[in-house]
Protein backbone atom coordinates (compact mmCIF):
# COMPACT_ATOMS: atom_id res chain seq x y z
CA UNK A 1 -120.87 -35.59 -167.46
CA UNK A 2 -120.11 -38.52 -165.09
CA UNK A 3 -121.53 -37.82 -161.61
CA UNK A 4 -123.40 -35.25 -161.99
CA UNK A 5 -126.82 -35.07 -160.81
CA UNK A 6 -129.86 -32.64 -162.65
CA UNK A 7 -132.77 -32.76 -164.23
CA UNK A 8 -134.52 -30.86 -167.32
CA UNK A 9 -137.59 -29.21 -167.01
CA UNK A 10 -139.78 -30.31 -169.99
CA UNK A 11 -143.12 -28.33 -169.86
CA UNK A 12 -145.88 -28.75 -172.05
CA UNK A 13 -145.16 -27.43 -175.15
CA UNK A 14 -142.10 -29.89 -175.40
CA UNK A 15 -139.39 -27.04 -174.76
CA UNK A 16 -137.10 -28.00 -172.19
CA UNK A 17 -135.23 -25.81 -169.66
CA UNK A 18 -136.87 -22.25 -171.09
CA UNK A 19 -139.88 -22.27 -168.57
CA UNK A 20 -137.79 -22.46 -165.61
CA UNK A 21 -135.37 -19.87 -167.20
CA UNK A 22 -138.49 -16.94 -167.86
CA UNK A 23 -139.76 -17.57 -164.67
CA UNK A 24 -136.46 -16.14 -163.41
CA UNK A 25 -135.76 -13.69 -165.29
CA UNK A 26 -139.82 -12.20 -164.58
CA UNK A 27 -138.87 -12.45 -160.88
CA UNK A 28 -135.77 -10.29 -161.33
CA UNK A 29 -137.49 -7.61 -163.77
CA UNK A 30 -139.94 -7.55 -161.05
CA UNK A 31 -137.51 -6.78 -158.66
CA UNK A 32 -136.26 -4.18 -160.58
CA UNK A 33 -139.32 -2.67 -161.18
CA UNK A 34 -140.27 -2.51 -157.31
CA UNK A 35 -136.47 -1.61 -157.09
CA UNK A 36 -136.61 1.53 -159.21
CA UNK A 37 -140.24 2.94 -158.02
CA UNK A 38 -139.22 3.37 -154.62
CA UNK A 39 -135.68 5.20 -155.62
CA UNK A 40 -138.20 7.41 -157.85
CA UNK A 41 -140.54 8.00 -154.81
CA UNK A 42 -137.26 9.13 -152.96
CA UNK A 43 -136.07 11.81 -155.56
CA UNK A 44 -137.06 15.45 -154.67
CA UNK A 45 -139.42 17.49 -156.25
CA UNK A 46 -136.11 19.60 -158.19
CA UNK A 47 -134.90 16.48 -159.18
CA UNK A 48 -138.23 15.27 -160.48
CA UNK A 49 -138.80 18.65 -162.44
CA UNK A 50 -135.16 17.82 -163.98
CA UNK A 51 -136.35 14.89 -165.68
CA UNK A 52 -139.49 15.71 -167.01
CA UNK A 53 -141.72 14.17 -164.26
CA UNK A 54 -144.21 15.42 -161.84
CA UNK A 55 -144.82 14.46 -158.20
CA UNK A 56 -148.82 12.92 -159.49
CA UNK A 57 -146.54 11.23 -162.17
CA UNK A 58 -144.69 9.36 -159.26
CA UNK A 59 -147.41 8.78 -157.02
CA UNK A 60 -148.85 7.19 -160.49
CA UNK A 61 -146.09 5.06 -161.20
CA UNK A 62 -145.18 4.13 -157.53
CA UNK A 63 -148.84 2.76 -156.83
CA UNK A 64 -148.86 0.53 -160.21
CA UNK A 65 -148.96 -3.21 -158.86
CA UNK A 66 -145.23 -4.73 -159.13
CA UNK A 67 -146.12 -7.24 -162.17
CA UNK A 68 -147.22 -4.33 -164.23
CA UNK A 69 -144.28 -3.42 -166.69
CA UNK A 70 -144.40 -0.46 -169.09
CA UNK A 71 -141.82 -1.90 -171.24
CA UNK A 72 -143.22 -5.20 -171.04
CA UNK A 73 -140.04 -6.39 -170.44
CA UNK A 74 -139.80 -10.08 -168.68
CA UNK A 75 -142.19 -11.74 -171.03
């Protein structure tokens, strides 16, 4: 459009604007992750039992490194 100012992000593979686009969403899946293993942490030992998990489970889950997706989701 007229006036507007941008750019495209070409990286090497000749795709342009995905890179920049991934990056993002792996930030916010990260997030999420760190997000959701503290809440877990939180939940009482009851609570825990009612889903199937066990306090080593959390401590397990809650000391994984905040890149490290089960789902590998955000790739």
């Amino acid at each position: 459009m007229k006036g507007q100012k941008g750019y495209l992000l070409v990286d090497g593979s000749g795709r342009t604007g995905f890179a920049l686009s991934g990056l993002w969403q792996r930030l916010v899946r990260w997030h999420e992750l760190s997000r959701e293993r503290r809440m877990l942490a939180t939940l009482s030992d009851e609570a825990l039992k009612d889903i199937g998990l066990s306090r080593a489970d959390v401590d397990g889950e809650t000391h994984q490194h905040f890149w490290s997706d089960p789902l590998g989701k955000g790739r």
